[in-house]
C-alpha atoms as a PDB file:
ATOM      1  CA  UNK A   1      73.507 -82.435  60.825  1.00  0.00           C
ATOM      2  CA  UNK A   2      72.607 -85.023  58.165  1.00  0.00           C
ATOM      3  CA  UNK A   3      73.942 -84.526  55.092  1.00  0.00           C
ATOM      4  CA  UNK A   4      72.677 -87.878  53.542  1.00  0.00           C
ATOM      5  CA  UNK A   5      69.160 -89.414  54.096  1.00  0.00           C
ATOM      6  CA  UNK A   6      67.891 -92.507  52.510  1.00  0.00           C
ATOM      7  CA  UNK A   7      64.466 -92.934  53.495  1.00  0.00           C
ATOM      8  CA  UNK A   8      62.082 -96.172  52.961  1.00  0.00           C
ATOM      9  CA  UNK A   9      64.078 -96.253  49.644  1.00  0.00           C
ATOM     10  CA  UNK A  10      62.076 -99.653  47.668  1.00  0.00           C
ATOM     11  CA  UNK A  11      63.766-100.261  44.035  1.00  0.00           C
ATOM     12  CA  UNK A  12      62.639-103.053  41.765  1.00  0.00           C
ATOM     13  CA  UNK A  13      63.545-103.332  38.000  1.00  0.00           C
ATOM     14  CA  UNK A  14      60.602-105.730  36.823  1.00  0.00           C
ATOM     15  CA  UNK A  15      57.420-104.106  38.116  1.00  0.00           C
ATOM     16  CA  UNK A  16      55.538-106.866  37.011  1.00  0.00           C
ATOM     17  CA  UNK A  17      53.451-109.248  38.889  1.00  0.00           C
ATOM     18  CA  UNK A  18      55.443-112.332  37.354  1.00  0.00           C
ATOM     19  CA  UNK A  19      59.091-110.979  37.973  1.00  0.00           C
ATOM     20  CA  UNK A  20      59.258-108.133  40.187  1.00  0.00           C
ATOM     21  CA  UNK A  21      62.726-107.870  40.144  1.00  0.00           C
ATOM     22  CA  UNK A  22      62.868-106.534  43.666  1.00  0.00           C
ATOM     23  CA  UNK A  23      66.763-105.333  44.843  1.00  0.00           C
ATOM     24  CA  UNK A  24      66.073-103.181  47.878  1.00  0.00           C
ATOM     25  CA  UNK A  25      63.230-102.435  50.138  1.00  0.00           C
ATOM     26  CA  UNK A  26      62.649-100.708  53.267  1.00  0.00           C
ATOM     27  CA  UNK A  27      66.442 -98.587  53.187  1.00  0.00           C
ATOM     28  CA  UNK A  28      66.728 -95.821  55.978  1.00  0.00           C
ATOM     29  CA  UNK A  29      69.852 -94.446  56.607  1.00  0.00           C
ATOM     30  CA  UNK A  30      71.434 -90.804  57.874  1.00  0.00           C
ATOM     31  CA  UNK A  31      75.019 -89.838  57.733  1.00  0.00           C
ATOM     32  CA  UNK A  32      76.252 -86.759  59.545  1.00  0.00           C
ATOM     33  CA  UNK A  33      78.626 -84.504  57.536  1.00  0.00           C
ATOM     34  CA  UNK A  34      82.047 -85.485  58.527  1.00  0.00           C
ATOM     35  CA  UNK A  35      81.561 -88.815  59.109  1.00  0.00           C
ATOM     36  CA  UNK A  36      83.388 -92.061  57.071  1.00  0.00           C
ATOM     37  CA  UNK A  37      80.184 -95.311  56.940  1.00  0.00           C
ATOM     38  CA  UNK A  38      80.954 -98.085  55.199  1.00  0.00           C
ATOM     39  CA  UNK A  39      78.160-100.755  53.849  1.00  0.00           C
ATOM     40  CA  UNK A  40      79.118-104.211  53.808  1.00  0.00           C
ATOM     41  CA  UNK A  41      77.737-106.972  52.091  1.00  0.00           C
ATOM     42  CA  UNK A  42      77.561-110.683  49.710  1.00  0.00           C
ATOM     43  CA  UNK A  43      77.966-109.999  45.941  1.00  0.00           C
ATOM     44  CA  UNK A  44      74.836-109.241  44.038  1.00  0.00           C
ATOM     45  CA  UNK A  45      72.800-107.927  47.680  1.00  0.00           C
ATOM     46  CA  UNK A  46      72.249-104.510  45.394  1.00  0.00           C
ATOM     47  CA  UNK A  47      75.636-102.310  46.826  1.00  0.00           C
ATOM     48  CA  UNK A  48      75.993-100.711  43.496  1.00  0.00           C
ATOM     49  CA  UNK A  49      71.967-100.093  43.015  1.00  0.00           C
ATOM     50  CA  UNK A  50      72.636 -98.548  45.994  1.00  0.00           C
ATOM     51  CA  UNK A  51      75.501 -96.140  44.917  1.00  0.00           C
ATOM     52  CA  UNK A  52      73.735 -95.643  41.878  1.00  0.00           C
ATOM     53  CA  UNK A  53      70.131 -94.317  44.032  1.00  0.00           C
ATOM     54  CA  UNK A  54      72.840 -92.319  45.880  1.00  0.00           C
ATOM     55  CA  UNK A  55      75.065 -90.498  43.244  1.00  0.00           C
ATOM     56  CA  UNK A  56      71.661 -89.755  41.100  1.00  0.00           C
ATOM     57  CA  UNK A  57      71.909 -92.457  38.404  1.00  0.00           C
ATOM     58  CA  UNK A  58      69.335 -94.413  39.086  1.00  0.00           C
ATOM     59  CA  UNK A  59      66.155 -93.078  41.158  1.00  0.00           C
ATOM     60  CA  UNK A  60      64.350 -95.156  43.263  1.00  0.00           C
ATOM     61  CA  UNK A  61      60.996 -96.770  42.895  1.00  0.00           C
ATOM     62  CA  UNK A  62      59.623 -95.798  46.279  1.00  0.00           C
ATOM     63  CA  UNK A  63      61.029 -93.282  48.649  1.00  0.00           C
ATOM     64  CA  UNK A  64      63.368 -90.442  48.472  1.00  0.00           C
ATOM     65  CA  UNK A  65      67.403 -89.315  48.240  1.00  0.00           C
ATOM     66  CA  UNK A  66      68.044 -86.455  50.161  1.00  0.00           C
ATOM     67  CA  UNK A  67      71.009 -84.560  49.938  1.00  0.00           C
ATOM     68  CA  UNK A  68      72.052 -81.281  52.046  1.00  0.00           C
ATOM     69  CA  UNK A  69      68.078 -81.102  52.578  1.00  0.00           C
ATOM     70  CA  UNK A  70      67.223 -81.698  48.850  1.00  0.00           C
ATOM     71  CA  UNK A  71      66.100 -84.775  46.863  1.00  0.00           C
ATOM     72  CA  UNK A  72      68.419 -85.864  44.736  1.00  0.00           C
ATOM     73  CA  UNK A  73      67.376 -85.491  40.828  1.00  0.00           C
ATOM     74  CA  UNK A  74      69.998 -86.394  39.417  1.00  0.00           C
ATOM     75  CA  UNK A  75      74.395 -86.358  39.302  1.00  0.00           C
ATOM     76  CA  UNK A  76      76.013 -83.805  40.905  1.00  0.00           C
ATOM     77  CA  UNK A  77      79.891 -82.850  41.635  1.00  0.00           C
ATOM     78  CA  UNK A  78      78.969 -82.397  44.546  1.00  0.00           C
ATOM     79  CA  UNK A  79      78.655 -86.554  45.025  1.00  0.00           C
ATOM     80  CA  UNK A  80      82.106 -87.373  43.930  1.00  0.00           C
ATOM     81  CA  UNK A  81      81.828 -91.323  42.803  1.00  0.00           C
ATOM     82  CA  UNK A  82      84.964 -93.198  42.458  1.00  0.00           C
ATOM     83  CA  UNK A  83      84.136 -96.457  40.782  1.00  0.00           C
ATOM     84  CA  UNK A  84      85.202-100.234  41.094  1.00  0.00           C
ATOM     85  CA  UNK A  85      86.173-100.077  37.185  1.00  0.00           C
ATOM     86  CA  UNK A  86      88.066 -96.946  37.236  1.00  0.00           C
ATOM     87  CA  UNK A  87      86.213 -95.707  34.454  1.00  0.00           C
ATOM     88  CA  UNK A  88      88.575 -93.356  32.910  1.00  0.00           C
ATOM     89  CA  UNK A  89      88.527 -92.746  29.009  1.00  0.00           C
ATOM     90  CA  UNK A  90      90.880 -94.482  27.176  1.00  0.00           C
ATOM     91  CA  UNK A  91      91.398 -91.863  24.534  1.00  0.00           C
ATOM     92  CA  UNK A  92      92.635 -89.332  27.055  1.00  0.00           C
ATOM     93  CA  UNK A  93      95.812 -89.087  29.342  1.00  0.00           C
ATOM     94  CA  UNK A  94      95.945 -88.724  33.131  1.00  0.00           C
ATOM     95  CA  UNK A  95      95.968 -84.857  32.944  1.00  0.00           C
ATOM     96  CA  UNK A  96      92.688 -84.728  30.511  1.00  0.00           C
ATOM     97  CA  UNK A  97      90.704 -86.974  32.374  1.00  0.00           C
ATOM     98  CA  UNK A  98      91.207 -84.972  35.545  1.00  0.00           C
ATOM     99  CA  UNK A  99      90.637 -81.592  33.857  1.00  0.00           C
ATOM    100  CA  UNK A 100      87.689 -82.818  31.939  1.00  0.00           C
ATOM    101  CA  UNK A 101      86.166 -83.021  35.058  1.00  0.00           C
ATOM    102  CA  UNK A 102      87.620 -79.636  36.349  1.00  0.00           C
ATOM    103  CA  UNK A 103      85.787 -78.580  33.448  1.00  0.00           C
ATOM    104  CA  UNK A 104      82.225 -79.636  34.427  1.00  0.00           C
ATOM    105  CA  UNK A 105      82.696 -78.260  38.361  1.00  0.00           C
ATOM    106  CA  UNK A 106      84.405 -75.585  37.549  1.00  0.00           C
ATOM    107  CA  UNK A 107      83.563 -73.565  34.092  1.00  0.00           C
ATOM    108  CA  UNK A 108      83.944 -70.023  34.536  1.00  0.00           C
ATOM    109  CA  UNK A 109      87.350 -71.052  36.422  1.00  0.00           C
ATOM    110  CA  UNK A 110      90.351 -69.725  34.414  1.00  0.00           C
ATOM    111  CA  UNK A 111      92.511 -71.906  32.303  1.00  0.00           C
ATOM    112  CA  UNK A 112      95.590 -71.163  34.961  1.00  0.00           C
ATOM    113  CA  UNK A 113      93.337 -72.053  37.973  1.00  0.00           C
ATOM    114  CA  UNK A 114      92.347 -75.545  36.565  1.00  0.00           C
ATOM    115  CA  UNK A 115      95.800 -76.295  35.382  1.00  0.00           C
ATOM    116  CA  UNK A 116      96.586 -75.963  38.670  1.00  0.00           C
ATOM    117  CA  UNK A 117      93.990 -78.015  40.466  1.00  0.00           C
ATOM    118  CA  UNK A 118      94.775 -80.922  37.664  1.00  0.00           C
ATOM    119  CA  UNK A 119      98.314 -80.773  38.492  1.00  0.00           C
ATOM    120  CA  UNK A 120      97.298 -80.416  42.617  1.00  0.00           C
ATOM    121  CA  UNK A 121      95.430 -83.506  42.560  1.00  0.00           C
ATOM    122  CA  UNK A 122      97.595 -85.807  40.283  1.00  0.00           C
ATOM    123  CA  UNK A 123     100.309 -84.787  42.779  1.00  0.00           C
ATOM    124  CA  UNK A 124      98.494 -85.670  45.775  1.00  0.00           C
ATOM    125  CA  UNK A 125      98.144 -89.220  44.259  1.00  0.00           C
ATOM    126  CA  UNK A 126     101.419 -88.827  43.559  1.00  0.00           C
ATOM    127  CA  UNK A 127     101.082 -89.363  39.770  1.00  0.00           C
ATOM    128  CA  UNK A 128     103.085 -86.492  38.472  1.00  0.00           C
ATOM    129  CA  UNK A 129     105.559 -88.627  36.689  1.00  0.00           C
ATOM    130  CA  UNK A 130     102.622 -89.937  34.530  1.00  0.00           C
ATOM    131  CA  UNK A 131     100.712 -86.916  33.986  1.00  0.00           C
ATOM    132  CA  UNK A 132     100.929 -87.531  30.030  1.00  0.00           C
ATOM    133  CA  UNK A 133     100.299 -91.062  30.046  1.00  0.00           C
ATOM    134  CA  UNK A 134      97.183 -92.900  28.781  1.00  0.00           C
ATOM    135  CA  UNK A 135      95.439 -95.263  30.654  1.00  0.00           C
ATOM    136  CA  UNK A 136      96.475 -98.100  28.799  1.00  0.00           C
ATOM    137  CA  UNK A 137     100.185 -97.344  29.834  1.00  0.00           C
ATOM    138  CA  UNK A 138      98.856 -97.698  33.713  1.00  0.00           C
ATOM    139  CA  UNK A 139      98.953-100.218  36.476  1.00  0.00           C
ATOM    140  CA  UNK A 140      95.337-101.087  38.189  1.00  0.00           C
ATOM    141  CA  UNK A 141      96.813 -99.499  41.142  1.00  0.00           C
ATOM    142  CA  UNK A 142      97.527 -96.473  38.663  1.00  0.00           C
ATOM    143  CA  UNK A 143      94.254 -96.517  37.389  1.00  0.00           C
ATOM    144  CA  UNK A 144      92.983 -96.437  40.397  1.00  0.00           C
ATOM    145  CA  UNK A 145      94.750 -93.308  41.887  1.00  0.00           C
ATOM    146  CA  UNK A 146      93.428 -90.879  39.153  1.00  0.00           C
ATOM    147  CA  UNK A 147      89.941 -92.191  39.579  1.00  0.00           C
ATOM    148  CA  UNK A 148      90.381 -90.966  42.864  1.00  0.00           C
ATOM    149  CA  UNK A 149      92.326 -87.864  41.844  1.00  0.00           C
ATOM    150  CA  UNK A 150      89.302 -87.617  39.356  1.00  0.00           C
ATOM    151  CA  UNK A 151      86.662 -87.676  42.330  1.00  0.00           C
ATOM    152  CA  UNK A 152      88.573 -85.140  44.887  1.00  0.00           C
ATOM    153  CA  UNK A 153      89.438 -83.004  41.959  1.00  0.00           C
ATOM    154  CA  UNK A 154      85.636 -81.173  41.892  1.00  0.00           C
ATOM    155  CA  UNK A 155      85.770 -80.632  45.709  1.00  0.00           C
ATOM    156  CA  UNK A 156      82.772 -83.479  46.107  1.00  0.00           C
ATOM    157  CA  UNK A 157      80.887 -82.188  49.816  1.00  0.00           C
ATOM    158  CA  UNK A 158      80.585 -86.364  49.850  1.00  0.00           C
ATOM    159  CA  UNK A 159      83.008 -88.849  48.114  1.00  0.00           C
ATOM    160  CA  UNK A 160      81.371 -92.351  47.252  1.00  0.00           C
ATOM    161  CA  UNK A 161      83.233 -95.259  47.198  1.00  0.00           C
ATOM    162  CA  UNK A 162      82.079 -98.634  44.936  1.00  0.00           C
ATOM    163  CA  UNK A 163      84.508-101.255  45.715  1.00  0.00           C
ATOM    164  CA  UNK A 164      86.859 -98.929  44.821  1.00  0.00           C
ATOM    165  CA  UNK A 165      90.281-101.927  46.011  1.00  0.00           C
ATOM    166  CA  UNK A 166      88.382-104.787  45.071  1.00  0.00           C
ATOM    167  CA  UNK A 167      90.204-105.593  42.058  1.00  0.00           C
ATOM    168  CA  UNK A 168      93.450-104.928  43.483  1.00  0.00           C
ATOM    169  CA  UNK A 169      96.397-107.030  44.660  1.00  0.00           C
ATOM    170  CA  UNK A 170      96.955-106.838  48.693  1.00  0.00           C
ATOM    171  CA  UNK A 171     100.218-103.993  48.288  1.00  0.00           C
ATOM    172  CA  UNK A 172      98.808-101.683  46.254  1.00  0.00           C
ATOM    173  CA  UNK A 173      95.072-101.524  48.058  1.00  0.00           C
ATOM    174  CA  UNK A 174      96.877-101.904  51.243  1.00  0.00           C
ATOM    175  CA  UNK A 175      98.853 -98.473  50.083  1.00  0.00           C
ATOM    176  CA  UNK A 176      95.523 -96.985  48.778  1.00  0.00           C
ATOM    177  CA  UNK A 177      93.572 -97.176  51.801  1.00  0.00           C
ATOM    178  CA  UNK A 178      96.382 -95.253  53.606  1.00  0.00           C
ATOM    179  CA  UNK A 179      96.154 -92.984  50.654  1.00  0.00           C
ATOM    180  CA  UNK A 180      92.403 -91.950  50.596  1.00  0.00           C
ATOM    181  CA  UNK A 181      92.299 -91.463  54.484  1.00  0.00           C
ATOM    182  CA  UNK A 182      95.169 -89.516  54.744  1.00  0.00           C
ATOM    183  CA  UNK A 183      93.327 -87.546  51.790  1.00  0.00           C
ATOM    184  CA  UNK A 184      89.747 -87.543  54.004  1.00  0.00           C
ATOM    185  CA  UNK A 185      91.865 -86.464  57.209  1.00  0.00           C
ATOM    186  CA  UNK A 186      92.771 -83.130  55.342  1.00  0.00           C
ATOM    187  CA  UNK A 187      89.144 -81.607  54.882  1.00  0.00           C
ATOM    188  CA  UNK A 188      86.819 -84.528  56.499  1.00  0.00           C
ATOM    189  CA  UNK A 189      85.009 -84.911  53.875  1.00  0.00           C
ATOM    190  CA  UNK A 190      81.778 -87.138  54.075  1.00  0.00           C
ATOM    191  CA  UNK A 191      82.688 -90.605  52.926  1.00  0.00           C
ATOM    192  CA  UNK A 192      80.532 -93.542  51.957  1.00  0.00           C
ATOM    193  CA  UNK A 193      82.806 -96.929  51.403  1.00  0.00           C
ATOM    194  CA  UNK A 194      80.886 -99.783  49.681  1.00  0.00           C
ATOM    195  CA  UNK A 195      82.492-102.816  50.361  1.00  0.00           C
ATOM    196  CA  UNK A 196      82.587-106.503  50.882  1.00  0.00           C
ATOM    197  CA  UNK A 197      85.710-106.671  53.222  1.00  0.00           C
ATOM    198  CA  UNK A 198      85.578-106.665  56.675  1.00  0.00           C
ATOM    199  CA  UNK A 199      89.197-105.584  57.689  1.00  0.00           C
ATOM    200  CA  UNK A 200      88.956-103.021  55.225  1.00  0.00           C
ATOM    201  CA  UNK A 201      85.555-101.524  56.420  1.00  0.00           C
ATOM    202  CA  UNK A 202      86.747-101.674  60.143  1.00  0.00           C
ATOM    203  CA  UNK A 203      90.595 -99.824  59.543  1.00  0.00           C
ATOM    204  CA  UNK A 204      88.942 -96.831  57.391  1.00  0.00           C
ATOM    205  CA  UNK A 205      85.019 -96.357  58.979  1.00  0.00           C
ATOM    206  CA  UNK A 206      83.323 -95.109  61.933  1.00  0.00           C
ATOM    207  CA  UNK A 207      80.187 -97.169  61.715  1.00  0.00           C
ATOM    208  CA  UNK A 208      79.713 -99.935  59.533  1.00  0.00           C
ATOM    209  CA  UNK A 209      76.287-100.985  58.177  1.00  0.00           C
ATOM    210  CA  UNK A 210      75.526-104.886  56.864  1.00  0.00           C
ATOM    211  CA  UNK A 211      73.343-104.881  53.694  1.00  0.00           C
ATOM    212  CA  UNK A 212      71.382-108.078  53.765  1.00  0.00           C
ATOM    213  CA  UNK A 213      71.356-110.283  50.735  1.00  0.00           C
ATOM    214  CA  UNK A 214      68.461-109.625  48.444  1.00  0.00           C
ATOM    215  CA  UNK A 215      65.942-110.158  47.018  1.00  0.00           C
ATOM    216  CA  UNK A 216      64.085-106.955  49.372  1.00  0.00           C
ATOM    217  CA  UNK A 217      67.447-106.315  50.306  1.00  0.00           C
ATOM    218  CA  UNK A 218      67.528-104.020  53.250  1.00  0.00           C
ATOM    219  CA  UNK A 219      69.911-102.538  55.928  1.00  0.00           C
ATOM    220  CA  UNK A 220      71.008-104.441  59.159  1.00  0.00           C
ATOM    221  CA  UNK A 221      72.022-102.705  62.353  1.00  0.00           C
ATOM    222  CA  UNK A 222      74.886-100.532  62.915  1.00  0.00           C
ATOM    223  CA  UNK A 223      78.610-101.573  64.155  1.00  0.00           C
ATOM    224  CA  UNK A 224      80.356 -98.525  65.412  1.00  0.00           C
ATOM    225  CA  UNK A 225      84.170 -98.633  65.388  1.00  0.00           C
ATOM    226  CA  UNK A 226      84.982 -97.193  69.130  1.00  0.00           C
ATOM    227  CA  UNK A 227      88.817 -96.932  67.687  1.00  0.00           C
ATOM    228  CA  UNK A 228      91.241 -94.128  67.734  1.00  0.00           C
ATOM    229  CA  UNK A 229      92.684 -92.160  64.697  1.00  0.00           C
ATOM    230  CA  UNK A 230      94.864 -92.470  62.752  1.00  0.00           C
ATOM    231  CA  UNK A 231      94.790 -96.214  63.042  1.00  0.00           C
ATOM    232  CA  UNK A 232      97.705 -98.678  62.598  1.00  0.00           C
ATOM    233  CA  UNK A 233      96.838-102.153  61.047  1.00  0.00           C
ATOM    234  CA  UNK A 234      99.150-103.781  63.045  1.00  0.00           C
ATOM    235  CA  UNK A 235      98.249-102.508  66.305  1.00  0.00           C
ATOM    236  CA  UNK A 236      94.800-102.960  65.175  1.00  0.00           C
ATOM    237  CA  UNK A 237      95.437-107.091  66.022  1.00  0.00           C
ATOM    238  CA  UNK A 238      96.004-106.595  69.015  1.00  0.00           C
ATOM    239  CA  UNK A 239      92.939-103.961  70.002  1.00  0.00           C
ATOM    240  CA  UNK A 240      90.347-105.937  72.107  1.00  0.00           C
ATOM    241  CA  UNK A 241      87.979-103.245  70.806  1.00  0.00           C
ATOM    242  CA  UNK A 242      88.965-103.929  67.074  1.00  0.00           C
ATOM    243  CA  UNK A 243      88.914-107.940  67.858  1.00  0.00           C
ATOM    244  CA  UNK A 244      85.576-108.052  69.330  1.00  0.00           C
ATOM    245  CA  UNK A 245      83.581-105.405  67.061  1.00  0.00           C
ATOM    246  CA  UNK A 246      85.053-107.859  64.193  1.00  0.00           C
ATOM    247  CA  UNK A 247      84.007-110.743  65.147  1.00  0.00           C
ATOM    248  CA  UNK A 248      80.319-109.343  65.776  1.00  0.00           C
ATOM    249  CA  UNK A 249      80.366-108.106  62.215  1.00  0.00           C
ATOM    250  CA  UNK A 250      81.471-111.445  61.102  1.00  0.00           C
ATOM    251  CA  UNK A 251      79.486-113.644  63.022  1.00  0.00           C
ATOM    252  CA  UNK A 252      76.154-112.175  61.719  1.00  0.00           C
ATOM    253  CA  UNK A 253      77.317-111.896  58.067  1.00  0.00           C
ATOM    254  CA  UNK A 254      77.982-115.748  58.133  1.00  0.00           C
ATOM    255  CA  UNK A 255      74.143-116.073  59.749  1.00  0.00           C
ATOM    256  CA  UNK A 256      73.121-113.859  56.713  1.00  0.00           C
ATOM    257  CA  UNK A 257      74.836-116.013  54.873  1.00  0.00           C
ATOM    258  CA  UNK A 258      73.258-119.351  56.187  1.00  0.00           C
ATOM    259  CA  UNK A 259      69.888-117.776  56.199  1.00  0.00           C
ATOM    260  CA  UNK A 260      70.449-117.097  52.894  1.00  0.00           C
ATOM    261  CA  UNK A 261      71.394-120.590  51.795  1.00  0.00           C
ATOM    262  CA  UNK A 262      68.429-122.132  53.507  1.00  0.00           C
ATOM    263  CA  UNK A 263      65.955-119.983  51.493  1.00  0.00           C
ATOM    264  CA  UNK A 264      67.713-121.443  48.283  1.00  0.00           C
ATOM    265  CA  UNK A 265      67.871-124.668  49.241  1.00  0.00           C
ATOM    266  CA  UNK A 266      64.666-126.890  47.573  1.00  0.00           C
ATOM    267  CA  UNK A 267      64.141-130.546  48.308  1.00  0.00           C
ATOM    268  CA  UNK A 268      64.042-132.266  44.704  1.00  0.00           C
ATOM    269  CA  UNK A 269      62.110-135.705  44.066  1.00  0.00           C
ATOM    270  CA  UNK A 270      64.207-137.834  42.235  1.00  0.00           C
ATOM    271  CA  UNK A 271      62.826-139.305  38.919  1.00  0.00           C
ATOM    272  CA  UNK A 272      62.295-143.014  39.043  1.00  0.00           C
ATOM    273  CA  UNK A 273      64.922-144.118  35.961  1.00  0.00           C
ATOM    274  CA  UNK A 274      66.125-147.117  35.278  1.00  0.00           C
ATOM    275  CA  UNK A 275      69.576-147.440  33.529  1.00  0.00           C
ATOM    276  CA  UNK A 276      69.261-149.263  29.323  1.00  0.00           C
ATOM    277  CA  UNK A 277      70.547-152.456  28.996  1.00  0.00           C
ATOM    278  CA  UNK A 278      73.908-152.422  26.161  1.00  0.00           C
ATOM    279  CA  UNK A 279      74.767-155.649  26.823  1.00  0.00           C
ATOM    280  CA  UNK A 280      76.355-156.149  22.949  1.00  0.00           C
ATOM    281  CA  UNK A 281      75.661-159.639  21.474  1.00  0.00           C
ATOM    282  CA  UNK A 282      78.568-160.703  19.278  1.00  0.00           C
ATOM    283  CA  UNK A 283      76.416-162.835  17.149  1.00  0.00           C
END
């Protein structure tokens, strides 16, 4: 059963005839509760419009969200969105931005029972040592882990993922990775990874979706990943399957990418200047 539909999903920010600001156009898409899809694709091809139609920020111009049957009106715990920038408030500690979103999901909950779903979650991103510590006093990687703490903590039905590594050194979103499946494996939670890395979408998805560069930015067919869990990165380089479903995916991003070069590519006529003459005469 689908528990995500996109469907003929247009979005433009300029509706005007002389800038139409057009980002996406013609999106259809289904995932099936359970299931981990990633979307890859080029900076600026409209990923985080994308997340943003999804988790009910932004609605789009044409065409409908549906969620669990329902079009989506507007945010919901029930979309759990971890974010490329963290986005944790400065003013609070770990603990209080956790439970301050405890406190939206869960309101008649009793003090004691969110106490112990903060403390649950920052434990399970094995934060517990900096429970009282402000984000300022973090790591990225830090950061990062109660963002996601953040997300899991209001039991999301679907967990949405923004370039949530991107800005990360290769360690730490290597260990992260490891971290959110293991975290997925528990309850198989939907997951939707937005991403621009290859390697990344193929070790943590079951199907992975290009997004073609924009403007009219659309979806390109599916790459299903035909490989076992829980997967191994190193064993991945030697899996035929894993070798040859890569370099599909990679071969028709770089044609994307050509494509896309060739459309901005303009042949220029050259003015007809001639350089001044500053010969200096002494006399």
């Amino acid at each position: 059963m689908a528990i995500l539909e996109l469907r003929n999903i247009y979005k433009t920010y300029n509706p005007t005839k002389e800038d139409k600001g057009e980002i996406l156009d013609n999106i259809n898409l289904s995932i099936e509760e359970g299931e981990f899809v990633a979307i890859v694709g080029f900076s600026g091809s409209g990923k985080t419009t994308l997340v943003n139609l999804i988790n009910g920020l932004l609605k789009p111009t044409e065409g409908e969200v549906i969620f669990k049957g329902k079009p989506v009106e507007d945010t919901s715990h029930e979309r759990g969105v971890i974010f490329q920038n963290y986005s944790l408030l400065p003013w609070l500690t770990v603990y209080q931005n956790i439970d301050m979103a405890i406190q939206e999901a869960f309101p008649k909950a009793s003090k004691q029972e969110k106490d112990v779903r903060v403390k649950e979650h920052v434990e399970m991103v094995g934060l517990t040592h900096a429970l009282n510590k402000y984000p300022k006093e973090l790591s990225g990687g830090m950061r990062q882990r109660v963002s996601v703490a953040r997300a899991l903590s209001m039991n999301p039905e679907m967990i949405i993922m923004d370039e949530p590594l991107g800005a990360l050194d290769a360690l730490t979103r290597g260990n992260l990775q490891d971290e959110i499946l293991k975290i997925w494996e528990v309850n198989k939670r939907t997951a939707l990874l937005i991403t621009n890395d290859v390697d990344e979408a193929m070790y943590m998805a079951d199907r992975i979706i290009p997004l073609k560069p924009g403007p009219n930015a659309t979806l390109g067919p599916e790459f299903k990943i035909n490989i076992e869990r829980p997967r191994n990165k190193t064993a991945l380089n030697d899996n035929e399957e894993y070798k040859k479903t890569r370099l599909e995916i990679i071969e028709y991003l770089m044609d994307l990418g050509e494509q896309q070069a060739a459309k901005s590519t303009s042949s220029y006529e050259l003015p007809d200047l001639q350089p001044k003459d500053f010969r200096w005469d002494a006399n």
